[in-house]
Protein backbone atom coordinates (compact mmCIF):
# COMPACT_ATOMS: atom_id res chain seq x y z
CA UNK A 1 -0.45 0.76 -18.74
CA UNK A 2 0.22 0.28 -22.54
CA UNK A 3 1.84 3.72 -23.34
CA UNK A 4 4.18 4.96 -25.58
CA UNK A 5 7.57 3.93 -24.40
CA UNK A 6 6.32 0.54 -24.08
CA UNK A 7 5.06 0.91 -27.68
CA UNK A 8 7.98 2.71 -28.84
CA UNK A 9 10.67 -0.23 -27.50
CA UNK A 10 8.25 -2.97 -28.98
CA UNK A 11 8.46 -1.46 -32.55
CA UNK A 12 11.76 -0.47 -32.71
CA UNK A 13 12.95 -3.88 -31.35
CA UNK A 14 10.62 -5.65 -33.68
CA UNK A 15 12.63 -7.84 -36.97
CA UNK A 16 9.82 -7.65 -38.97
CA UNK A 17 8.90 -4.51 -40.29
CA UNK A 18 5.36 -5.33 -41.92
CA UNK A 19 4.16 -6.45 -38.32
CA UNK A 20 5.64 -4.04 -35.87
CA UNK A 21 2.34 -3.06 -34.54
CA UNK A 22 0.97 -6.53 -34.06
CA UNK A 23 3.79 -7.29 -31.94
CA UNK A 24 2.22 -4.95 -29.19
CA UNK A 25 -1.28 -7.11 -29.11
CA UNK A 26 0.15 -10.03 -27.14
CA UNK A 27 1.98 -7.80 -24.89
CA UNK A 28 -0.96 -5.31 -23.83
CA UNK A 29 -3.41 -8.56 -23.51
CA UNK A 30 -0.93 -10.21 -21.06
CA UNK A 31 -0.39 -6.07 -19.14
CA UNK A 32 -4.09 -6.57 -18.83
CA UNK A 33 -5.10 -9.50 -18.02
CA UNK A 34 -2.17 -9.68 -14.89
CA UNK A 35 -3.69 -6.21 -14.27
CA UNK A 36 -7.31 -7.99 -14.43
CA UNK A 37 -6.01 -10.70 -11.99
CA UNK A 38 -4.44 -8.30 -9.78
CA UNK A 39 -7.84 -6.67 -9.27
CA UNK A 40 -9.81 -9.79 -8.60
CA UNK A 41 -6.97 -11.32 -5.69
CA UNK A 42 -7.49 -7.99 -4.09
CA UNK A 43 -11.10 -8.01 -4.30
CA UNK A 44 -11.27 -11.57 -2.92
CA UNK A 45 -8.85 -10.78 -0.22
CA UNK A 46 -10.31 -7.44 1.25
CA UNK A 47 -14.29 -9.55 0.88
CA UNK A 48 -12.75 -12.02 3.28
CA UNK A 49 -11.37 -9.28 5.69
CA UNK A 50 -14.43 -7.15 5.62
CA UNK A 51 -16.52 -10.44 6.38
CA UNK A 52 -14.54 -11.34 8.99
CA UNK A 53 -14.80 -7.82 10.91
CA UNK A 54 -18.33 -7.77 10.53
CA UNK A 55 -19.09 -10.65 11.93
CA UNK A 56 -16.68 -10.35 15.37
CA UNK A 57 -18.48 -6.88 16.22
């Protein structure tokens, strides 16, 4: 999710040259947490469908 081409464009488009690396922290926490909430609106959504099939049988 985080890999090198991502890391490779945020450095070499980074002003600063003492904090090129801590550029990439706020970057990969928002990558993961939209990849966190991503997993928990599919979770929610296939718990409602499974719920509803069980109970119709």
């Amino acid at each position: 999710m985080s890999g090198n081409q991502l890391a490779s464009f945020v450095v070499s488009h980074t002003t600063d040259a003492a904090h090129r690396y801590s550029a990439l922290i706020p970057i990969i926490t928002v990558l993961y947490a939209v990849a966190l909430a991503s997993i928990i609106a599919v979770t929610l959504a296939t718990k409602g469908k499974s719920a509803n099939a069980l109970s119709s049988r």
